[in-house]
C-alpha atoms as a PDB file:
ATOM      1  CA  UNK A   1     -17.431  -8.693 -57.579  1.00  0.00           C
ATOM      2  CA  UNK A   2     -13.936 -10.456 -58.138  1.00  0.00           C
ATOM      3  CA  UNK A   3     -12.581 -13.199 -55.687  1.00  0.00           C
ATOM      4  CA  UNK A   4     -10.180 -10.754 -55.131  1.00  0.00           C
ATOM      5  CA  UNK A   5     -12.803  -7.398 -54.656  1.00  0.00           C
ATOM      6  CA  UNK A   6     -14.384  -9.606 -52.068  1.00  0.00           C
ATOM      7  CA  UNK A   7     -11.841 -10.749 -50.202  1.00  0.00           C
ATOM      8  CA  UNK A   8     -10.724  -7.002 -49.661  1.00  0.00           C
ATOM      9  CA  UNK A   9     -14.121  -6.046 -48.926  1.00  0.00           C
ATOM     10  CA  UNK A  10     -14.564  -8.666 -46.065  1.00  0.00           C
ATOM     11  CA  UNK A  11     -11.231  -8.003 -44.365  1.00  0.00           C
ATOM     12  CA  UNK A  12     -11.869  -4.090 -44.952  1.00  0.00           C
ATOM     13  CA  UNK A  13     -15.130  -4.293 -42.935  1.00  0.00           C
ATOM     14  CA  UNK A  14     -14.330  -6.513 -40.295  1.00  0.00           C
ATOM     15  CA  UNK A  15     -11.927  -4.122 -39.615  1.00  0.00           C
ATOM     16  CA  UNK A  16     -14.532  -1.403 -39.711  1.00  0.00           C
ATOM     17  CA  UNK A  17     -17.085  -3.148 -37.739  1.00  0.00           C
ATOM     18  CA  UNK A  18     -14.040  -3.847 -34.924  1.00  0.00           C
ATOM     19  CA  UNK A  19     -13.401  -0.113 -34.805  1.00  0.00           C
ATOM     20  CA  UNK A  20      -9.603  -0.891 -36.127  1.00  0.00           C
ATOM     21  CA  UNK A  21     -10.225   2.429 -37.995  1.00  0.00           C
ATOM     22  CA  UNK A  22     -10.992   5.712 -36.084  1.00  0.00           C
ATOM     23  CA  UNK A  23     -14.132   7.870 -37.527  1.00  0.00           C
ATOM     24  CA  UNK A  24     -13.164  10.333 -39.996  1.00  0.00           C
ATOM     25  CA  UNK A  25      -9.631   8.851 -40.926  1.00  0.00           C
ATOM     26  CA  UNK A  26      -8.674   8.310 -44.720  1.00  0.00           C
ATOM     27  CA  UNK A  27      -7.938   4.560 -45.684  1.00  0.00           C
ATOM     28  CA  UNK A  28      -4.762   4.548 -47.398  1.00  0.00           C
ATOM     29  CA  UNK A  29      -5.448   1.918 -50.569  1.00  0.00           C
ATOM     30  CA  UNK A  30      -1.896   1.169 -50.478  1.00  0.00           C
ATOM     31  CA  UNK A  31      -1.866  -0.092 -46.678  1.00  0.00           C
ATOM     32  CA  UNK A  32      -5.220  -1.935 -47.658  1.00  0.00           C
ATOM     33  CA  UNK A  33      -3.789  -3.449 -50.591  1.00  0.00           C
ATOM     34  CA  UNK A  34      -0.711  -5.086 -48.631  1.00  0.00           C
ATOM     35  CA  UNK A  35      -2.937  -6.227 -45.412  1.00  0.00           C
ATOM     36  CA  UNK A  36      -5.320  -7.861 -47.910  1.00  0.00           C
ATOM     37  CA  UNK A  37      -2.832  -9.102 -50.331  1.00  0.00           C
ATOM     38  CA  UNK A  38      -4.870  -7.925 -53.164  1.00  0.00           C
ATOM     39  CA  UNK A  39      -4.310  -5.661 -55.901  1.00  0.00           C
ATOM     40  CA  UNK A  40      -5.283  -1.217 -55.429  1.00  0.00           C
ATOM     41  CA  UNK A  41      -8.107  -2.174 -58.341  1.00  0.00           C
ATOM     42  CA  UNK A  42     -10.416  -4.741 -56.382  1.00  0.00           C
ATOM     43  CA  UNK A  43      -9.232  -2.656 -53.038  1.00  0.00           C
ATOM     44  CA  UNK A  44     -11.212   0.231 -55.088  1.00  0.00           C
ATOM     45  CA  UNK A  45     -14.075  -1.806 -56.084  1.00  0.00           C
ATOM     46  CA  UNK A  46     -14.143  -3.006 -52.357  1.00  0.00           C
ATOM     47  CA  UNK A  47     -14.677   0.503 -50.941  1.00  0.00           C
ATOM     48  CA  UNK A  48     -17.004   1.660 -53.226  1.00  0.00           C
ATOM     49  CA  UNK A  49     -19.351  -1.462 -51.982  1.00  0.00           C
ATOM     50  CA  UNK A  50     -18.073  -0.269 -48.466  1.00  0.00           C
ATOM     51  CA  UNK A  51     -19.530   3.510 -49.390  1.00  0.00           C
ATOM     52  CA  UNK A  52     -22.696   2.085 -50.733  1.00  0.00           C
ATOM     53  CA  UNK A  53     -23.269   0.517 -47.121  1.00  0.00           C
ATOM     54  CA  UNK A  54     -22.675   3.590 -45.536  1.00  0.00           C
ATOM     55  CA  UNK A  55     -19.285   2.396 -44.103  1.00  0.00           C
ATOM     56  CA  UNK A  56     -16.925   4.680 -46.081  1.00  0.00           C
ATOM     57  CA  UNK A  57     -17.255   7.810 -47.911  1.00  0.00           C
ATOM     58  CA  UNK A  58     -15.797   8.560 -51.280  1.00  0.00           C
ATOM     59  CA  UNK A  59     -14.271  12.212 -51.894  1.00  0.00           C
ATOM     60  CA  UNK A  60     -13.027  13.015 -55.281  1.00  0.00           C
ATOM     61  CA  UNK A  61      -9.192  13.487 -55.759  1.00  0.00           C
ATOM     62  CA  UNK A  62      -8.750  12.383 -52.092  1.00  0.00           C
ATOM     63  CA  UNK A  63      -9.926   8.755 -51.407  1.00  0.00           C
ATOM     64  CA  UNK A  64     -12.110   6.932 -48.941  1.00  0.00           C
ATOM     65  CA  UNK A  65     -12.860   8.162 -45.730  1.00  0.00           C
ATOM     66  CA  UNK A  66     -14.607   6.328 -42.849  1.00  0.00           C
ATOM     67  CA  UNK A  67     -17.878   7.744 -42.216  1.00  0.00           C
ATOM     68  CA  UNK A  68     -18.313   9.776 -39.173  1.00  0.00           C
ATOM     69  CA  UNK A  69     -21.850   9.722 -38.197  1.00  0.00           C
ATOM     70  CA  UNK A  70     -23.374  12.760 -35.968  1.00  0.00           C
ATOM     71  CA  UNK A  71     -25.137  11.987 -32.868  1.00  0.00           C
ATOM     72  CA  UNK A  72     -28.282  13.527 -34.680  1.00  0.00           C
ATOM     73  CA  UNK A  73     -27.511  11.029 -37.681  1.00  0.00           C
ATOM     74  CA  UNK A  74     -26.538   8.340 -35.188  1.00  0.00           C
ATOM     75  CA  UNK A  75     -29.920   8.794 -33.291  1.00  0.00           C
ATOM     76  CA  UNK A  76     -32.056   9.146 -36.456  1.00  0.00           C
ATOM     77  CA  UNK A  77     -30.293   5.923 -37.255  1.00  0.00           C
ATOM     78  CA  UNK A  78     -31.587   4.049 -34.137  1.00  0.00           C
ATOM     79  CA  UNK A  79     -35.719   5.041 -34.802  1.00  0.00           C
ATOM     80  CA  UNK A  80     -35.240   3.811 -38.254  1.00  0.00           C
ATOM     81  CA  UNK A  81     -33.977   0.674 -37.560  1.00  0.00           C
ATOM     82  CA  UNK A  82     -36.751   0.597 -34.974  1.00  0.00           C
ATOM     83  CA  UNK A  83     -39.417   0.968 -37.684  1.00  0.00           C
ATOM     84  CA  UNK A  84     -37.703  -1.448 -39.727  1.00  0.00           C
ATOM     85  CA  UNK A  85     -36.751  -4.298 -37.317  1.00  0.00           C
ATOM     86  CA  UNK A  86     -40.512  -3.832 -35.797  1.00  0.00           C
ATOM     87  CA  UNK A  87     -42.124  -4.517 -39.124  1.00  0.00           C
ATOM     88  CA  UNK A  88     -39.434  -7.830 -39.387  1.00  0.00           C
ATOM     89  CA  UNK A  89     -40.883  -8.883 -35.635  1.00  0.00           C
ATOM     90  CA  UNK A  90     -44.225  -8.694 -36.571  1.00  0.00           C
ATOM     91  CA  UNK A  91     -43.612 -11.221 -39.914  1.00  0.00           C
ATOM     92  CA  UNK A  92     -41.310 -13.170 -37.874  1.00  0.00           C
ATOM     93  CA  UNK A  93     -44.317 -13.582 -35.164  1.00  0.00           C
ATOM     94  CA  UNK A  94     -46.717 -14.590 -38.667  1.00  0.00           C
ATOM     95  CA  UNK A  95     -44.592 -16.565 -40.221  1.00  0.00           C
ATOM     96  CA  UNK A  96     -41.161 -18.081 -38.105  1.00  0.00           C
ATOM     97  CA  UNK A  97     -40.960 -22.323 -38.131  1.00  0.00           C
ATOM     98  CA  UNK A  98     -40.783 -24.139 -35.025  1.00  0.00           C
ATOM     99  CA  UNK A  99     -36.741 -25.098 -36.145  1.00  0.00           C
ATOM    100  CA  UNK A 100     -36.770 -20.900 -35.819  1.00  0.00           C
ATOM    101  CA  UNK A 101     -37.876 -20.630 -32.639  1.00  0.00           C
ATOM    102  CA  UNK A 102     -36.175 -23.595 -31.195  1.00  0.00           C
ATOM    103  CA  UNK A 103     -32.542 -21.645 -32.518  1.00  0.00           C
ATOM    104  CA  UNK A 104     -34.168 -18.494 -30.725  1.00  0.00           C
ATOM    105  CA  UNK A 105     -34.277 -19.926 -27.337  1.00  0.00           C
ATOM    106  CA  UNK A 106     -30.939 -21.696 -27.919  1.00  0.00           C
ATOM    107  CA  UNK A 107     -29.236 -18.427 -28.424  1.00  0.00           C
ATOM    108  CA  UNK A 108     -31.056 -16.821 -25.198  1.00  0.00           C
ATOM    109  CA  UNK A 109     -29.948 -19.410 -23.589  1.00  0.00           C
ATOM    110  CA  UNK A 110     -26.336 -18.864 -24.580  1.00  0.00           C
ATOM    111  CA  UNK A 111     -26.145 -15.298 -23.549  1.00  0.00           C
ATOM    112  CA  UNK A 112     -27.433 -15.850 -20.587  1.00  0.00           C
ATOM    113  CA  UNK A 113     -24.754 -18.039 -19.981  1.00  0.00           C
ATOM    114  CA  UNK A 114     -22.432 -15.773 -21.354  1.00  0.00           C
ATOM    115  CA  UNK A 115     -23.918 -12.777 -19.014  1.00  0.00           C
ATOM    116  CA  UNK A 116     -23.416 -15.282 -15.864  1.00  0.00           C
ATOM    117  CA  UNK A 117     -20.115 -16.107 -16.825  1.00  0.00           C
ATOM    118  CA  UNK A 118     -18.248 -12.664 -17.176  1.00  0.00           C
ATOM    119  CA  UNK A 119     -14.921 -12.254 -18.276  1.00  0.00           C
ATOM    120  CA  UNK A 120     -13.356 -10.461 -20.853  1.00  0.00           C
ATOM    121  CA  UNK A 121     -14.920 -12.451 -23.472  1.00  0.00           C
ATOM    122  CA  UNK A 122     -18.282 -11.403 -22.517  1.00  0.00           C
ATOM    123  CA  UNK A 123     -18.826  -8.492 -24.427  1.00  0.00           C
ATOM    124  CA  UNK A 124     -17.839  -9.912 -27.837  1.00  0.00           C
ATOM    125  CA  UNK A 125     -19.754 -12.946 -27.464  1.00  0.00           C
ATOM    126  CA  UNK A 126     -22.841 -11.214 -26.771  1.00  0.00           C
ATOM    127  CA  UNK A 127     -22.651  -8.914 -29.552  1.00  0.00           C
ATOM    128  CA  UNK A 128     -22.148 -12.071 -32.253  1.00  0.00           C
ATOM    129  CA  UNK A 129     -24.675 -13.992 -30.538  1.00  0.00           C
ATOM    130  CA  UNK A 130     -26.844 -10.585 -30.528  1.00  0.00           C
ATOM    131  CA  UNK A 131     -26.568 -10.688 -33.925  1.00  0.00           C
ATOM    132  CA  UNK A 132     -27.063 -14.093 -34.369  1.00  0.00           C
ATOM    133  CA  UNK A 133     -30.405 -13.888 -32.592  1.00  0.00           C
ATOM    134  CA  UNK A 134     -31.756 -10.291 -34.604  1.00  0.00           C
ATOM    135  CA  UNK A 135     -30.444 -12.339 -37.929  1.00  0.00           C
ATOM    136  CA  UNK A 136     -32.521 -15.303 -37.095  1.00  0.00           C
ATOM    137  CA  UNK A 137     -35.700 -13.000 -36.763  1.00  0.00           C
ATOM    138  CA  UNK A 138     -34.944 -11.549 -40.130  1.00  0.00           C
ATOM    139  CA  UNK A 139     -34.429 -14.710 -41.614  1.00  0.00           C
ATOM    140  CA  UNK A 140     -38.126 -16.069 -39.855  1.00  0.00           C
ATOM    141  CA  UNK A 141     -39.757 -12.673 -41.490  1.00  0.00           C
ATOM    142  CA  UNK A 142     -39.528 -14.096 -44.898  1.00  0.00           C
ATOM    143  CA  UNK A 143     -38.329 -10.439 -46.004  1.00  0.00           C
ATOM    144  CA  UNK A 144     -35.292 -10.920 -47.798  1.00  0.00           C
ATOM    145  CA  UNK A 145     -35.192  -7.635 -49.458  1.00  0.00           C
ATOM    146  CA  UNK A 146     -36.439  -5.354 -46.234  1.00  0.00           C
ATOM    147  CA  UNK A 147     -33.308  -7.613 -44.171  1.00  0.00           C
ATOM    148  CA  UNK A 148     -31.240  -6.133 -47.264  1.00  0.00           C
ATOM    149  CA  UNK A 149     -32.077  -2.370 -46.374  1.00  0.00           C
ATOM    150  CA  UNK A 150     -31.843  -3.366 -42.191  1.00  0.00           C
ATOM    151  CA  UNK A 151     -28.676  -4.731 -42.539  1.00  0.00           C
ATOM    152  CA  UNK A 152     -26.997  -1.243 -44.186  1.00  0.00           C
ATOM    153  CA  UNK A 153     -28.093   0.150 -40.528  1.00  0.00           C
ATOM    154  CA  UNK A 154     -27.426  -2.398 -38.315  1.00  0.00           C
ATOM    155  CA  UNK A 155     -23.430  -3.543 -39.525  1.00  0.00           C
ATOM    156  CA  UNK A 156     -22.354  -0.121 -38.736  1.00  0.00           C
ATOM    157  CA  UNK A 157     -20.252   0.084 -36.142  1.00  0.00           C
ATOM    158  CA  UNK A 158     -22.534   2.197 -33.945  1.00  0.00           C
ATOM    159  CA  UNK A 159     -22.992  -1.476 -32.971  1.00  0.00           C
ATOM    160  CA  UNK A 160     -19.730  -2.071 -31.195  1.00  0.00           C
ATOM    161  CA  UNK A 161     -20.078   1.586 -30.004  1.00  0.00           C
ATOM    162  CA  UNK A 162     -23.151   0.848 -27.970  1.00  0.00           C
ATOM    163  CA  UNK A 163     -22.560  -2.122 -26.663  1.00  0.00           C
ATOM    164  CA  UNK A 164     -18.888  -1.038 -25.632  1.00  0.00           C
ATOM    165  CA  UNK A 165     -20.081   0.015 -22.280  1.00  0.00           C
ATOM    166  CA  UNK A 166     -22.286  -3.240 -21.457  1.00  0.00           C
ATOM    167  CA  UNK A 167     -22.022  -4.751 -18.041  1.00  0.00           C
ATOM    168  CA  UNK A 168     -23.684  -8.139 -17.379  1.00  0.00           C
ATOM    169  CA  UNK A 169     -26.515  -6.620 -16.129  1.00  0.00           C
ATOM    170  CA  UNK A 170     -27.222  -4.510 -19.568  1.00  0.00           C
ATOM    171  CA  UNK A 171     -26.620  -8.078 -21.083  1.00  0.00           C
ATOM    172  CA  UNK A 172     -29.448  -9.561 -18.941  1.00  0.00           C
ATOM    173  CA  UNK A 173     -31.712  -7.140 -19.605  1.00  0.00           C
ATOM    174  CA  UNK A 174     -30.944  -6.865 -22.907  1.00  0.00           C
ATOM    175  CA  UNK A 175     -31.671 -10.614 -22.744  1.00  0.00           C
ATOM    176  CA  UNK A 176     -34.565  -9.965 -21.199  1.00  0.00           C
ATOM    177  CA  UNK A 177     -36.322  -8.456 -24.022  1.00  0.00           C
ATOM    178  CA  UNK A 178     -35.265 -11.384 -25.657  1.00  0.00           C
ATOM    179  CA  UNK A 179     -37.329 -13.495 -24.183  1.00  0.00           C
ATOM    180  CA  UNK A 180     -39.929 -10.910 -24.262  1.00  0.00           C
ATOM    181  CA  UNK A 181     -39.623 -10.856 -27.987  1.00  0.00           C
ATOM    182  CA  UNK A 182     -39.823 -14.661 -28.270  1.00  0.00           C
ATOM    183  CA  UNK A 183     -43.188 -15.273 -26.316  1.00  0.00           C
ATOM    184  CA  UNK A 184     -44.719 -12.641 -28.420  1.00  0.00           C
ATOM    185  CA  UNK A 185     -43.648 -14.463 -31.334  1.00  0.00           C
ATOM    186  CA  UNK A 186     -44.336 -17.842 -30.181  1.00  0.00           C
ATOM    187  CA  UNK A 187     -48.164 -16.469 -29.554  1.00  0.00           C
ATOM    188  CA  UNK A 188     -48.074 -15.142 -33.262  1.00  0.00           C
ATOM    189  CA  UNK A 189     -48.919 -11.799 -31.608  1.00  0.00           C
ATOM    190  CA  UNK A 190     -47.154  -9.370 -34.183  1.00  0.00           C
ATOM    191  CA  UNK A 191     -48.467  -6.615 -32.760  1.00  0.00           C
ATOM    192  CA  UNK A 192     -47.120  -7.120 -29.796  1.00  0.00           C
ATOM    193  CA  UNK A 193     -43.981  -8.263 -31.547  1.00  0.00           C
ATOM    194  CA  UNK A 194     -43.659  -4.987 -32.834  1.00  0.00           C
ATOM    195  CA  UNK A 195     -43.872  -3.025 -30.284  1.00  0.00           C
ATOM    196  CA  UNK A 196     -41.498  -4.848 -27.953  1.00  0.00           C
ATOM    197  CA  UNK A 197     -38.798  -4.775 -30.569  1.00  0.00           C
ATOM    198  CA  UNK A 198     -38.991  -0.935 -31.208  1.00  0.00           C
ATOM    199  CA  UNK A 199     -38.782  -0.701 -27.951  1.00  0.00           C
ATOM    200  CA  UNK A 200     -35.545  -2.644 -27.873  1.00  0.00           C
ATOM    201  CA  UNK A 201     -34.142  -0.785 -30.313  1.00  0.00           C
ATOM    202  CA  UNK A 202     -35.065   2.157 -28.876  1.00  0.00           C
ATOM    203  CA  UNK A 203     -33.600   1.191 -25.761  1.00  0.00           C
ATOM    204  CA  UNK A 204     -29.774   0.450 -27.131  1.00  0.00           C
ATOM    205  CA  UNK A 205     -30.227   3.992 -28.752  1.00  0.00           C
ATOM    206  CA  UNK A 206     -30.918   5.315 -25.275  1.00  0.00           C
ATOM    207  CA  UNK A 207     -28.055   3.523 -24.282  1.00  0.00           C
ATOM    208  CA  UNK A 208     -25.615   5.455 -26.807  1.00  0.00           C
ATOM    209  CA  UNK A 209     -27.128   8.529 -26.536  1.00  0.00           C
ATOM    210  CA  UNK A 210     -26.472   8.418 -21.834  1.00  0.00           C
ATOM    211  CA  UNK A 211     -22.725   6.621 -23.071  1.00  0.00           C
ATOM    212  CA  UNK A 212     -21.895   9.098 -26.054  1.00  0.00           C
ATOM    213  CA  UNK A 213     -23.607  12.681 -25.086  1.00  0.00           C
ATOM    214  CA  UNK A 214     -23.683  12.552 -21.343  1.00  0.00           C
ATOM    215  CA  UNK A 215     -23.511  16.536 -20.910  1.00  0.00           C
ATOM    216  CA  UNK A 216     -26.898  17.009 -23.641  1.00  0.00           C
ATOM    217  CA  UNK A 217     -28.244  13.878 -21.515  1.00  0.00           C
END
């Protein structure tokens, strides 16, 4: 991919992932091109990395569309990732360095600080230190290709969609499980490893499904 192909491609999907774009609408390649200051070719080449990732779709003859998941896809979604982000847990829990571990406890620490402090940063400085703490567990499970095949599930921005609604209580308890997660890694128990981390994904699908479909709840 050109300089140009990625620079589109990173400003098209932070814009994705920020929910900048509602579900279902068609991105206009000409509007793309002059808000990334790029070309319509590497704009092109851009979304068809974006479709790949499950971001956009690609209809012939009528452009790229973002992807608008059903609740039964978005659900389906969540006990995937649960599968898949149990299985990194347990590796993490065989095989994460102490320099790991230390940066896991750092970053509970720092959203616990975040969930006592409130304010109307809180909610997008949990979610990037969220992230920061589910990335370090990939990186500690020594799976670079099975954090390849997470990651297609986990950018989407089902993300932002769950954790829309989170008070600093969900934030806690989210943190919670955390910490949870950590001992059970720290013991090398990846059993127990596992489990806790399906059942933290689990959970945040719970979440979307009482936020999102409150009269099939």
């Amino acid at each position: 991919m050109s300089g140009a192909s990625e620079k589109a491609y990173v400003s098209i999907r932070n814009r994705l992932l920020g929910g900048e774009f509602p579900a279902g609408s068609r991105l206009s390649e000409s509007e793309l091109s002059e808000s990334c200051g790029v070309s319509r070719t590497p704009v092109r080449e851009a979304l068809r990395r974006l479709a790949q990732e499950y971001f956009v779709r690609i209809e012939p003859n009528r452009g790229a569309f973002v992807i608008d998941w059903s609740r039964d896809d978005i659900m389906d979604m969540f006990e995937m990732r649960s599968m898949m982000e149990g299985l990194t847990a347990r590796k993490a829990a065989e095989r994460a360095s102490m320099a790991q571990i230390d940066l896991m406890k750092a970053i509970i620490k720092r959203i616990d600080d975040v969930a006592e402090g409130g304010g109307p940063e809180m909610r997008d400085s949990f979610l990037t230190l969220n992230r920061q703490f589910h990335d370090t567990i990939f990186e500690a499970s020594g799976s670079p290709k099975l954090t390849e095949i997470i990651s297609r599930f986990v950018e989407q921005a089902v993300i932002v969609r769950t954790a829309a609604q989170y008070s600093a209580y969900d934030i806690v308890r989210s943190n919670q499980q955390h910490k949870e997660l950590l001992s059970a890694i720290e013991k090398r128990n990846g059993m127990l490893a596992e489990i806790i981390m399906r059942s933290h994904i689990l959970t945040a699908g719970e979440r979307y499904h009482n936020n999102y479909m409150p009269n099939e709840a």
